[in-house]
PDB file of N, CA and C in Angstrom:
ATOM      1  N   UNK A   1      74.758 100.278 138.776  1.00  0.00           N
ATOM      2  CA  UNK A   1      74.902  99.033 139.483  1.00  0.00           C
ATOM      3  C   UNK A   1      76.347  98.528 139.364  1.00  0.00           C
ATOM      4  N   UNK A   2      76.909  98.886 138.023  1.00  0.00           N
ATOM      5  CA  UNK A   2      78.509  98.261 138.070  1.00  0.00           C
ATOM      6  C   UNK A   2      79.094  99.725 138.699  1.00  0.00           C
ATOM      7  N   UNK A   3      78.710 100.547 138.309  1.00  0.00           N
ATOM      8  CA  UNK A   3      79.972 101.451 138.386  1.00  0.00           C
ATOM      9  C   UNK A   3      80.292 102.560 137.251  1.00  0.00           C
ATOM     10  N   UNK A   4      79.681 101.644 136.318  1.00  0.00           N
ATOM     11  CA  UNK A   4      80.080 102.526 134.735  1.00  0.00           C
ATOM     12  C   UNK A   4      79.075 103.102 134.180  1.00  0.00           C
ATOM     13  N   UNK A   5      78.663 103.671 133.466  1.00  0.00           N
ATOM     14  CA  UNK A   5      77.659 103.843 132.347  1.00  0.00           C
ATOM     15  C   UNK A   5      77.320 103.310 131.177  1.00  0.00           C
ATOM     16  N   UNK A   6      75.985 102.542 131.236  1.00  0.00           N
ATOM     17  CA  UNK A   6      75.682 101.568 130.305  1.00  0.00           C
ATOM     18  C   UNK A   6      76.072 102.253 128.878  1.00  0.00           C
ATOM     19  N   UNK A   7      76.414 101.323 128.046  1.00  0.00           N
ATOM     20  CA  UNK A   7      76.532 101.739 126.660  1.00  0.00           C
ATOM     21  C   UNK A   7      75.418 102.302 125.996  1.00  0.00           C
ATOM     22  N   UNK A   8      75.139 102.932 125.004  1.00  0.00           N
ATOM     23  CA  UNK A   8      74.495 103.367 124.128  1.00  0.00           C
ATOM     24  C   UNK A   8      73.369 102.698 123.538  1.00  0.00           C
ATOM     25  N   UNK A   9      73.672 101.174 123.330  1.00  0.00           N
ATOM     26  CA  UNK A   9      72.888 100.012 122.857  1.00  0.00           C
ATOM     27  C   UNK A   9      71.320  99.856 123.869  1.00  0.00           C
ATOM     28  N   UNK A  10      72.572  99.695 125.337  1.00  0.00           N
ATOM     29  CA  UNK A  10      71.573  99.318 127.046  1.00  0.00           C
ATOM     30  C   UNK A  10      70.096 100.246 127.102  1.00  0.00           C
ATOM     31  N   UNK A  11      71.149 101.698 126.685  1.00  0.00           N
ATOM     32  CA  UNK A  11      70.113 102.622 127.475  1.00  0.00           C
ATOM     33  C   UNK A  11      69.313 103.203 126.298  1.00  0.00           C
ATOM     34  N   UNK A  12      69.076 102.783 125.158  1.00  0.00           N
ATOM     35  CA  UNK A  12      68.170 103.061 123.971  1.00  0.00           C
ATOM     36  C   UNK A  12      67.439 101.507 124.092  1.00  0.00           C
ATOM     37  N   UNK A  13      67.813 100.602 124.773  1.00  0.00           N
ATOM     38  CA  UNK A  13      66.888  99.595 124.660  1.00  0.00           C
ATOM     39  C   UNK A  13      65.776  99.196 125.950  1.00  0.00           C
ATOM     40  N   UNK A  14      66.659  99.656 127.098  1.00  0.00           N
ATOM     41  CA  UNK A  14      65.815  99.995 128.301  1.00  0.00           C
ATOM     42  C   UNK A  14      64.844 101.154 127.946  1.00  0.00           C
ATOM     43  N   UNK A  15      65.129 102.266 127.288  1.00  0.00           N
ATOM     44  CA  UNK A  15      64.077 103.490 127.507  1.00  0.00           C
ATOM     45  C   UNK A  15      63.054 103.695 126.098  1.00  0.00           C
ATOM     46  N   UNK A  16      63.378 102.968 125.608  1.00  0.00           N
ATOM     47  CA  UNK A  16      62.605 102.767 123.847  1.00  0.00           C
ATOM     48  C   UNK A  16      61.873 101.340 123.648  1.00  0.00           C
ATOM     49  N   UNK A  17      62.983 100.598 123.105  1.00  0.00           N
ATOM     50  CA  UNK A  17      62.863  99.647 122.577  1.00  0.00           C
ATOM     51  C   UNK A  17      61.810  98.467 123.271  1.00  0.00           C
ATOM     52  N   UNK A  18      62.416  98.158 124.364  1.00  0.00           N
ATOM     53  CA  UNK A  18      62.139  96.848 125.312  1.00  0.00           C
ATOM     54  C   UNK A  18      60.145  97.262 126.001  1.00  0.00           C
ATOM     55  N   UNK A  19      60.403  98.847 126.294  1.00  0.00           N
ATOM     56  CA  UNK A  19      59.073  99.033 126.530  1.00  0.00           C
ATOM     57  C   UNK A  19      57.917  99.250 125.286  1.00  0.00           C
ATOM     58  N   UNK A  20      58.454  99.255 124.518  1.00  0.00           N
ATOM     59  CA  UNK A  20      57.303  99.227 122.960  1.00  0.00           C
ATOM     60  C   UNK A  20      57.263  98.048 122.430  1.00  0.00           C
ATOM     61  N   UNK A  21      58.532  96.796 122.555  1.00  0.00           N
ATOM     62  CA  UNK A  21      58.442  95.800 121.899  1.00  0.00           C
ATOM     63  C   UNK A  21      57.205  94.946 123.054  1.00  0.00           C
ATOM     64  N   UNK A  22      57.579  95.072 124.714  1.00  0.00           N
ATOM     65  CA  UNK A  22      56.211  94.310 125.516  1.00  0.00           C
ATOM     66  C   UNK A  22      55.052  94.776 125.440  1.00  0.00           C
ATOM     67  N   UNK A  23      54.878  95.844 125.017  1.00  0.00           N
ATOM     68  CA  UNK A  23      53.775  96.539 125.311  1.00  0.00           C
ATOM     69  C   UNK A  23      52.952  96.058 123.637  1.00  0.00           C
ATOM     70  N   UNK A  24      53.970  95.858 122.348  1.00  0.00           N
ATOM     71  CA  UNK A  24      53.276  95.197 121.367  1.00  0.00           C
ATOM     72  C   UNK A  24      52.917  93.750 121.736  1.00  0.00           C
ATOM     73  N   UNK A  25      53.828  92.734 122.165  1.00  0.00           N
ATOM     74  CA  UNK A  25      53.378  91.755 122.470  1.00  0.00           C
ATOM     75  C   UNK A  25      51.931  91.712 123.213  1.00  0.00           C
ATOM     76  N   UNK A  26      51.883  92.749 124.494  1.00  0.00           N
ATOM     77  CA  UNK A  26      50.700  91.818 125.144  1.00  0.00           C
ATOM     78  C   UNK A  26      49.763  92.440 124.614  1.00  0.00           C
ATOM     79  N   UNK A  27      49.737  93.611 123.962  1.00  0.00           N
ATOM     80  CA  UNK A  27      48.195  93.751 123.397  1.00  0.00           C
ATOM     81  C   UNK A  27      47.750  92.798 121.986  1.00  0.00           C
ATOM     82  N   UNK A  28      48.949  92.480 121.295  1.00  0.00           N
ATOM     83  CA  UNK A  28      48.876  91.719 120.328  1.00  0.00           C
ATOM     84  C   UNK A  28      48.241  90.144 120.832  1.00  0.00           C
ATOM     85  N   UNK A  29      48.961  89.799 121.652  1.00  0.00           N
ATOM     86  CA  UNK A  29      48.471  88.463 122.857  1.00  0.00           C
ATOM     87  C   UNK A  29      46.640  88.523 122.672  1.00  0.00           C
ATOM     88  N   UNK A  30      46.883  89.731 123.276  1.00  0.00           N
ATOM     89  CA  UNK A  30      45.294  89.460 123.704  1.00  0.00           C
ATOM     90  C   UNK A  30      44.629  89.747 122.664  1.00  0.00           C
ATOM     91  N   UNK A  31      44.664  90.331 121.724  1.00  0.00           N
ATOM     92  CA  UNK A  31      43.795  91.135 120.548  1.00  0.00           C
ATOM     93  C   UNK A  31      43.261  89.736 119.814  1.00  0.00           C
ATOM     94  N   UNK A  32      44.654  88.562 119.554  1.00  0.00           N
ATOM     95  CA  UNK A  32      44.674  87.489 119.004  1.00  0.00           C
ATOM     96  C   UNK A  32      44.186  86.093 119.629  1.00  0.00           C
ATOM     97  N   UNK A  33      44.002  86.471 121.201  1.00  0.00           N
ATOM     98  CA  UNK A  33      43.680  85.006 121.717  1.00  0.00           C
ATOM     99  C   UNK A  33      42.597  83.735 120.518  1.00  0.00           C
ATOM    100  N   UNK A  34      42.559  83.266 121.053  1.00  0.00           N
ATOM    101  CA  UNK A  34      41.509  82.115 120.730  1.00  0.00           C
ATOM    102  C   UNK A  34      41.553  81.161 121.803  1.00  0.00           C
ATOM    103  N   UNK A  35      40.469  81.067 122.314  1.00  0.00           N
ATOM    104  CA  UNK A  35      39.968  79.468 123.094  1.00  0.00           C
ATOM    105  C   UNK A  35      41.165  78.621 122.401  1.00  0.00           C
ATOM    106  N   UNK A  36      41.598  77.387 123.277  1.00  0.00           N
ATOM    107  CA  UNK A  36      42.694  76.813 122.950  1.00  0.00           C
ATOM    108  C   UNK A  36      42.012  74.938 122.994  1.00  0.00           C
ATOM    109  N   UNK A  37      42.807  74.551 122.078  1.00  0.00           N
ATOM    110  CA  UNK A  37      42.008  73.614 121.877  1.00  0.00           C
ATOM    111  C   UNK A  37      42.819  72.367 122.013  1.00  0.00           C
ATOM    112  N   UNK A  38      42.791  70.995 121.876  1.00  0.00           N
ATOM    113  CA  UNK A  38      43.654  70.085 121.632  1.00  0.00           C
ATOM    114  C   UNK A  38      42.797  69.337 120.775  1.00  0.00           C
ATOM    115  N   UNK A  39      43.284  69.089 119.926  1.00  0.00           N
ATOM    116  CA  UNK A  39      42.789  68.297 118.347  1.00  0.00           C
ATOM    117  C   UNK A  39      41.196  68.789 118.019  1.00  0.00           C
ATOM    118  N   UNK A  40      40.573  67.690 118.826  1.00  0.00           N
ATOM    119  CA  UNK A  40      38.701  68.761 118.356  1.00  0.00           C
ATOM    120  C   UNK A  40      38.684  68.848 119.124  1.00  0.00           C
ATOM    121  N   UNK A  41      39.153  68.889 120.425  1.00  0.00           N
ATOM    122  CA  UNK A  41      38.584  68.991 121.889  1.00  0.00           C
ATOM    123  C   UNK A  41      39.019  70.478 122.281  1.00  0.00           C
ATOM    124  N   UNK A  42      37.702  71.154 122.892  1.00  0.00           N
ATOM    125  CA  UNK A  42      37.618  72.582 123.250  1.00  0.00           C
ATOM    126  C   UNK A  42      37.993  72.634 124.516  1.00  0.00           C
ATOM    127  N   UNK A  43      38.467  73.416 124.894  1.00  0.00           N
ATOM    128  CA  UNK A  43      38.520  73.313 126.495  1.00  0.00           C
ATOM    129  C   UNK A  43      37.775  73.812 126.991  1.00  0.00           C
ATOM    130  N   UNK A  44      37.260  73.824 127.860  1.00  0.00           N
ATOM    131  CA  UNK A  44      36.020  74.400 129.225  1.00  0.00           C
ATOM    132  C   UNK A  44      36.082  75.525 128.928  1.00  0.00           C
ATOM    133  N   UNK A  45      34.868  76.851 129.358  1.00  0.00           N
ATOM    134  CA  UNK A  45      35.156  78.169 129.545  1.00  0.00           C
ATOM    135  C   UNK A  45      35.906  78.228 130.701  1.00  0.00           C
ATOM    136  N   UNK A  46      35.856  77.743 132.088  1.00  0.00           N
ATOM    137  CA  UNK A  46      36.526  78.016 133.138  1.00  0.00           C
ATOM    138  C   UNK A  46      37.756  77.578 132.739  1.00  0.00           C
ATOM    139  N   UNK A  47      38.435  76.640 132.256  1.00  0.00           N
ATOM    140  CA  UNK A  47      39.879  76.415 132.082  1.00  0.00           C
ATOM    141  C   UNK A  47      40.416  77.665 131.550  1.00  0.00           C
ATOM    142  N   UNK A  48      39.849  77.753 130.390  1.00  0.00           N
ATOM    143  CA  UNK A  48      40.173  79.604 129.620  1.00  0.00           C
ATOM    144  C   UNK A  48      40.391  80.486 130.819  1.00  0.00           C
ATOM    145  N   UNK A  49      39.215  80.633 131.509  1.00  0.00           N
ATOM    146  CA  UNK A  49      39.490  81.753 132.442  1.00  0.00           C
ATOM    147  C   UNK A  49      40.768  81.298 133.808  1.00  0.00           C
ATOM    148  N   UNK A  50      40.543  80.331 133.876  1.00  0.00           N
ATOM    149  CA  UNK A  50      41.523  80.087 134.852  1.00  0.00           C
ATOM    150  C   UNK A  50      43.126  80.002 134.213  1.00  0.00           C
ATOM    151  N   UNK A  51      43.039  79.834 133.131  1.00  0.00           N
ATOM    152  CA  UNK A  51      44.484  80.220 132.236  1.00  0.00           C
ATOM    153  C   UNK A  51      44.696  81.673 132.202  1.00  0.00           C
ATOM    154  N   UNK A  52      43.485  82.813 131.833  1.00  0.00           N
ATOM    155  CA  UNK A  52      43.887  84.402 132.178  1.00  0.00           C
ATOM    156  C   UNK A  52      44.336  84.406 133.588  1.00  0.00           C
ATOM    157  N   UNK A  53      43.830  84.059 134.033  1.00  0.00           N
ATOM    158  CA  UNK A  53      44.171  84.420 136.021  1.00  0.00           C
ATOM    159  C   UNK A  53      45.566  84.107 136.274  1.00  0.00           C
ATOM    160  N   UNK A  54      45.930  83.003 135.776  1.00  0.00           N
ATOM    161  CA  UNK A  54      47.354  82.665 135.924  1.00  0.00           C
ATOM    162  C   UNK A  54      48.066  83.572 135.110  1.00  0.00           C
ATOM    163  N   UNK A  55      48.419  83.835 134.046  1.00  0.00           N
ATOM    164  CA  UNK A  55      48.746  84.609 133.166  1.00  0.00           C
ATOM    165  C   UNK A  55      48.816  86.423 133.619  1.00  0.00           C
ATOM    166  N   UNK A  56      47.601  86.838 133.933  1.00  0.00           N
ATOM    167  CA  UNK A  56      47.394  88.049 134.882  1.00  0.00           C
ATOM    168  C   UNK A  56      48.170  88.144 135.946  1.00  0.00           C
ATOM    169  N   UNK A  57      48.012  87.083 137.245  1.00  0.00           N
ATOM    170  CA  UNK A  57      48.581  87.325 138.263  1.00  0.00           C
ATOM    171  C   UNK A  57      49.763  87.463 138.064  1.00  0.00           C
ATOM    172  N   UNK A  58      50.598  87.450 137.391  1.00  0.00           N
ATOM    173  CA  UNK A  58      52.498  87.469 137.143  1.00  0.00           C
ATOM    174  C   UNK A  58      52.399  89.140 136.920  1.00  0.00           C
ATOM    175  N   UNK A  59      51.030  89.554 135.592  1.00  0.00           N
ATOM    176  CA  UNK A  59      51.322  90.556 135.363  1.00  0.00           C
ATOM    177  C   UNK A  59      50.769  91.777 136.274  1.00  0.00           C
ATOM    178  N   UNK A  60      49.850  91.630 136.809  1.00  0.00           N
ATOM    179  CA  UNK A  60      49.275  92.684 137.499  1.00  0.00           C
ATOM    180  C   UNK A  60      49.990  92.917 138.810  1.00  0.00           C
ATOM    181  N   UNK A  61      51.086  92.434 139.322  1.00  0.00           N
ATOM    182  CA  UNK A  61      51.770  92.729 140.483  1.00  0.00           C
ATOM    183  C   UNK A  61      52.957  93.917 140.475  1.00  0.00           C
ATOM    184  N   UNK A  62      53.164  94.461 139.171  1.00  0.00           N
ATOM    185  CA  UNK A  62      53.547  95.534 138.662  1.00  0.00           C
ATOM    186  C   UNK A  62      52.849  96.771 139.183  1.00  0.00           C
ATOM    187  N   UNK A  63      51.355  96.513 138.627  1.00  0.00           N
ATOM    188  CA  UNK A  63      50.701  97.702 138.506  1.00  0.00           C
ATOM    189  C   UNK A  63      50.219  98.286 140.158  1.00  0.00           C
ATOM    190  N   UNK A  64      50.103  96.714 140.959  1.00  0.00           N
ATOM    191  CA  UNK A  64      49.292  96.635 142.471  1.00  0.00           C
ATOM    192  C   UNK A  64      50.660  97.634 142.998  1.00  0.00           C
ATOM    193  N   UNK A  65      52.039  96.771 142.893  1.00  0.00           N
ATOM    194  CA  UNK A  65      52.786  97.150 143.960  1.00  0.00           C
ATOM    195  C   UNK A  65      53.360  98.817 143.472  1.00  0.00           C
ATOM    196  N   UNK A  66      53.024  99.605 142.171  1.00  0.00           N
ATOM    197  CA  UNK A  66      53.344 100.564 142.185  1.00  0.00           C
ATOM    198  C   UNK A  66      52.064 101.608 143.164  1.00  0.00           C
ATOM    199  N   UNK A  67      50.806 101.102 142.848  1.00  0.00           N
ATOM    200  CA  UNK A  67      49.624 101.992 143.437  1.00  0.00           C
ATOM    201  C   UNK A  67      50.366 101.821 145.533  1.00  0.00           C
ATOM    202  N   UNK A  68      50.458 100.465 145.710  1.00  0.00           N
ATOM    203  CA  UNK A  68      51.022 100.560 147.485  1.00  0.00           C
ATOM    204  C   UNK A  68      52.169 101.843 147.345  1.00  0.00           C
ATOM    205  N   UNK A  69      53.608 101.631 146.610  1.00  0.00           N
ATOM    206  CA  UNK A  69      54.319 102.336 146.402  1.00  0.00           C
ATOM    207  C   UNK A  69      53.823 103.881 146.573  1.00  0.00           C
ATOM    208  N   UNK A  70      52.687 104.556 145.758  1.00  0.00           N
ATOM    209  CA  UNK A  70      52.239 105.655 145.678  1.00  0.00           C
ATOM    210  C   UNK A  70      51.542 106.143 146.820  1.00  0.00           C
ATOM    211  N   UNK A  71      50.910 104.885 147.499  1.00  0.00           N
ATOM    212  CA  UNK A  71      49.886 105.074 148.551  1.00  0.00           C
ATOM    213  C   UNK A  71      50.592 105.026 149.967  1.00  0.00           C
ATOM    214  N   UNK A  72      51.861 104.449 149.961  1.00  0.00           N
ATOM    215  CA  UNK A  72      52.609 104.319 151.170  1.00  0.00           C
ATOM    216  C   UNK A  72      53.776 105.372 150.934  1.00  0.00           C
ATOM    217  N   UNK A  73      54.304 106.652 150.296  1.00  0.00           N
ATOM    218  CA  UNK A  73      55.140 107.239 150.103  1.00  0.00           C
ATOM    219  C   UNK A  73      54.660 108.683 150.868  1.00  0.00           C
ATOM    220  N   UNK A  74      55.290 109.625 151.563  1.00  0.00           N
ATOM    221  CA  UNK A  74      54.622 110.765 152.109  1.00  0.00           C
ATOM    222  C   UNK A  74      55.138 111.845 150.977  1.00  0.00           C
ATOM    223  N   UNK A  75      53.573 113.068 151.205  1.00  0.00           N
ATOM    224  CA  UNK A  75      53.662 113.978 150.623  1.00  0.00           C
ATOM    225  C   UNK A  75      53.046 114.301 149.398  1.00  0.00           C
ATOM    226  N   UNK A  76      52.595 115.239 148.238  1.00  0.00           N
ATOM    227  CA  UNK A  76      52.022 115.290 147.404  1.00  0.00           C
ATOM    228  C   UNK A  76      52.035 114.068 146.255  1.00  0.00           C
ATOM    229  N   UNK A  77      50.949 114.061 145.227  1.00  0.00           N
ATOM    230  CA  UNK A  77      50.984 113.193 144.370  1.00  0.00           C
ATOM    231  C   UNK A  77      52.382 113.311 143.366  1.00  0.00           C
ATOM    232  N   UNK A  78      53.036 114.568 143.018  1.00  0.00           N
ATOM    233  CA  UNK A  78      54.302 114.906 141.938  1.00  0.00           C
ATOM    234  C   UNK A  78      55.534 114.671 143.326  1.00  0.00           C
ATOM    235  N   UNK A  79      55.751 114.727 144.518  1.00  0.00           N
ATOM    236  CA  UNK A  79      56.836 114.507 145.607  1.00  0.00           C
ATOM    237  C   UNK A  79      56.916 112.449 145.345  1.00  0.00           C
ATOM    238  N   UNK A  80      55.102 111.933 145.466  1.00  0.00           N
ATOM    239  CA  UNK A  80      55.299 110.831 145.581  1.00  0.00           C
ATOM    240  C   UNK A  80      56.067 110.166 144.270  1.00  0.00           C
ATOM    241  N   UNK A  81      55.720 110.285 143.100  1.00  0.00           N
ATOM    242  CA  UNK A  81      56.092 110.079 141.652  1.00  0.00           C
ATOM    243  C   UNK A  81      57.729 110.413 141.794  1.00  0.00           C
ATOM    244  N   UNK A  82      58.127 111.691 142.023  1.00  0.00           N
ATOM    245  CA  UNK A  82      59.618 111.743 142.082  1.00  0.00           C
ATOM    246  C   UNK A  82      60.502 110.632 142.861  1.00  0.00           C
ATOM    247  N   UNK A  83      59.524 110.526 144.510  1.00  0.00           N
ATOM    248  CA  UNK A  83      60.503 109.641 145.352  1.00  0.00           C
ATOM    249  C   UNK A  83      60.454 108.070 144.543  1.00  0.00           C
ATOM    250  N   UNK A  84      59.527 107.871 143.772  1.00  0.00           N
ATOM    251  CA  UNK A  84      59.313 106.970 143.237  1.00  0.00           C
ATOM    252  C   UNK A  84      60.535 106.577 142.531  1.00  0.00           C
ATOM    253  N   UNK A  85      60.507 107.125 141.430  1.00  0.00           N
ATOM    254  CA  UNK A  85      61.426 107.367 140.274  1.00  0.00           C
ATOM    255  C   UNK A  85      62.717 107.124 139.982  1.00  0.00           C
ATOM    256  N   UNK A  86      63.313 108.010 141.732  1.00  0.00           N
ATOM    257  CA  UNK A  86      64.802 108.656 141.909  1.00  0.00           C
ATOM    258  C   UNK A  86      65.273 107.727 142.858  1.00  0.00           C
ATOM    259  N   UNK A  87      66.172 107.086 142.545  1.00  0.00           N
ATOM    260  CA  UNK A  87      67.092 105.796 142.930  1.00  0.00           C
ATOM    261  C   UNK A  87      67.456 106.266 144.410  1.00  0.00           C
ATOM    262  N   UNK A  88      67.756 105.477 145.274  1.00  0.00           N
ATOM    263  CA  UNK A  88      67.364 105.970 146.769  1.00  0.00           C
ATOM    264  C   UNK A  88      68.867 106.301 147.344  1.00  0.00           C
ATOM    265  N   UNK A  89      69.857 106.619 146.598  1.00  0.00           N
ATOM    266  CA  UNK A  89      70.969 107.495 146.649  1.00  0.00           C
ATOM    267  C   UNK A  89      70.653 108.963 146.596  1.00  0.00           C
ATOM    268  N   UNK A  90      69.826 109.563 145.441  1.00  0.00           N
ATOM    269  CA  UNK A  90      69.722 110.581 145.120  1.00  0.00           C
ATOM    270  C   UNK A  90      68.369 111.034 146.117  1.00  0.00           C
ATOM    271  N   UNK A  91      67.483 110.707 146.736  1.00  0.00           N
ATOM    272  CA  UNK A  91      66.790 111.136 147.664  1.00  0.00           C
ATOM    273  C   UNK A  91      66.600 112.765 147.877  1.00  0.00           C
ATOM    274  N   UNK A  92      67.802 113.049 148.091  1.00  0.00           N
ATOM    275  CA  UNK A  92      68.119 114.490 148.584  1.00  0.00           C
ATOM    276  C   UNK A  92      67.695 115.014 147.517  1.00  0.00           C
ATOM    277  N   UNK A  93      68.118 114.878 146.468  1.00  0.00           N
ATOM    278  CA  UNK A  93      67.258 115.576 145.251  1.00  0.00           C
ATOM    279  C   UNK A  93      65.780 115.981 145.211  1.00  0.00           C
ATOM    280  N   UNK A  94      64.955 115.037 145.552  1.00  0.00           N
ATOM    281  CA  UNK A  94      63.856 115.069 145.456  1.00  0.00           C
ATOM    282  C   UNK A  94      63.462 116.329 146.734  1.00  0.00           C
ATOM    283  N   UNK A  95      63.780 115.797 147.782  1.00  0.00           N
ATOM    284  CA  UNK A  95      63.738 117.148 149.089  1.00  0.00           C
ATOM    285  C   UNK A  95      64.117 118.394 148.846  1.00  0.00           C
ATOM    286  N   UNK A  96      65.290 118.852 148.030  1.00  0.00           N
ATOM    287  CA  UNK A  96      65.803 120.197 147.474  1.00  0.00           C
ATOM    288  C   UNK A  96      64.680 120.261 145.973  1.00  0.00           C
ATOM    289  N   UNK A  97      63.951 119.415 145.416  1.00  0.00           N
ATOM    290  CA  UNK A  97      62.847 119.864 144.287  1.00  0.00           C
ATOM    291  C   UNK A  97      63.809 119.325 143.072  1.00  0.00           C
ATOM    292  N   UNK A  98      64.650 119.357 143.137  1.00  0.00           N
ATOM    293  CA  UNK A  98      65.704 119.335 141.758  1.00  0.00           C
ATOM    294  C   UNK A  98      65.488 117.893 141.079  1.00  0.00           C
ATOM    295  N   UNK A  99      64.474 117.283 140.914  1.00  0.00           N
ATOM    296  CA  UNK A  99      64.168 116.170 140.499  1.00  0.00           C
ATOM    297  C   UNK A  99      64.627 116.015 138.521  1.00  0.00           C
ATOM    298  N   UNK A 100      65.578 115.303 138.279  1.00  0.00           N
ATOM    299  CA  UNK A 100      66.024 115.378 136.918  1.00  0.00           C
ATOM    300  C   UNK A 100      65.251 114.854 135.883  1.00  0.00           C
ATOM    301  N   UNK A 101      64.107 113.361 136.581  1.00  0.00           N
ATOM    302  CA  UNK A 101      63.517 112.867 135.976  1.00  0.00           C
ATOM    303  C   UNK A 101      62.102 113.580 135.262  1.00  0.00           C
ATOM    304  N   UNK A 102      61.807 114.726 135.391  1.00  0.00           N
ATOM    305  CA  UNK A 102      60.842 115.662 135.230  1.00  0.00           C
ATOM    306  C   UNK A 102      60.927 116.767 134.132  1.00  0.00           C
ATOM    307  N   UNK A 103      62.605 116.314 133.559  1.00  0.00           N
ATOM    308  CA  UNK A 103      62.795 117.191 132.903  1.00  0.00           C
ATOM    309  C   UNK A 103      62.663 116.719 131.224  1.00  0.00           C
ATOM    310  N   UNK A 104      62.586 117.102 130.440  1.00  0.00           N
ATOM    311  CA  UNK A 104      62.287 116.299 129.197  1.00  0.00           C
ATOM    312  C   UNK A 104      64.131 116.028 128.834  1.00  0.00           C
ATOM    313  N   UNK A 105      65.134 117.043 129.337  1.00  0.00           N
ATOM    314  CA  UNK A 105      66.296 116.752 128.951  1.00  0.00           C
ATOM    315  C   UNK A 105      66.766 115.335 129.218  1.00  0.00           C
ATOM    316  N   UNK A 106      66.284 115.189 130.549  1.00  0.00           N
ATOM    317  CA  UNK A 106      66.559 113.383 131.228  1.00  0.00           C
ATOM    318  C   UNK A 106      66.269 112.322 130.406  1.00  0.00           C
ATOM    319  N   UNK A 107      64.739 112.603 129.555  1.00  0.00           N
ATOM    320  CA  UNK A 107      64.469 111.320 128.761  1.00  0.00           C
ATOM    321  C   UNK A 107      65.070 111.089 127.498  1.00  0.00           C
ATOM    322  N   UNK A 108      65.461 112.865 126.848  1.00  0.00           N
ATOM    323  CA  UNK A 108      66.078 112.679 125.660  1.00  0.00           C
ATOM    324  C   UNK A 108      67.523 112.409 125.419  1.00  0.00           C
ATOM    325  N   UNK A 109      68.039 112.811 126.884  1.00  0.00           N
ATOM    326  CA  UNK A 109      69.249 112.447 126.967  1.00  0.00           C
ATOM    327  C   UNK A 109      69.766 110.667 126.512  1.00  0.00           C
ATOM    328  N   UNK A 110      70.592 110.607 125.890  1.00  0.00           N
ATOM    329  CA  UNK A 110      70.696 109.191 126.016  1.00  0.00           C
ATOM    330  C   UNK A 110      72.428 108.762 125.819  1.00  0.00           C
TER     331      UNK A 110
END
């Protein structure tokens, strides 16, 4: 996006870090909920649920718009995943097969 290549710090925290530290949070989130209360007062079951829904909808638009992504892309299920993947400069890659992201060198690379 600038031009350069992220530092060392960026790209161990984009491909490690940042996805294990959310992925502890929200299962931790949920593992821990409790009905939420204000002093003795419980709140409704529907308030609860209508607090997941809000909470959900931010998150599940990730998961919706990758399945459209998969479902609106032409060609096999491993062509769709690559075009997915591969930043829409490199395109041609994916058409010649040479997809880098497939390779275990790509992820360990850092």
């Amino acid at each position: 996006m600038t031009g350069r290549r992220p530092s060392l710090y960026w790209r161990l925290c984009w491909k490690f870090v940042s996805p294990c530290f959310l992925l502890f949070v929200v299962v931790v989130s949920v593992a821990t909920s409790r009905p939420p209360r204000y002093g003795d007062y419980v709140f409704p079951e529907w308030a609860n649920a209508l607090g997941w829904a809000v909470a959900a909808s931010s998150m599940c638009l990730v998961p919706v718009y990758a399945a459209y992504k998969l479902c609106s892309l032409p060609g096999s299920l491993r062509e769709k995943v690559a075009y997915a993947i591969t930043p829409e400069k490199e395109r041609e890659l994916v058409d010649r097969g040479e997809v880098r992201q497939f390779t275990l060198r790509h992820w360990l690379l850092v």
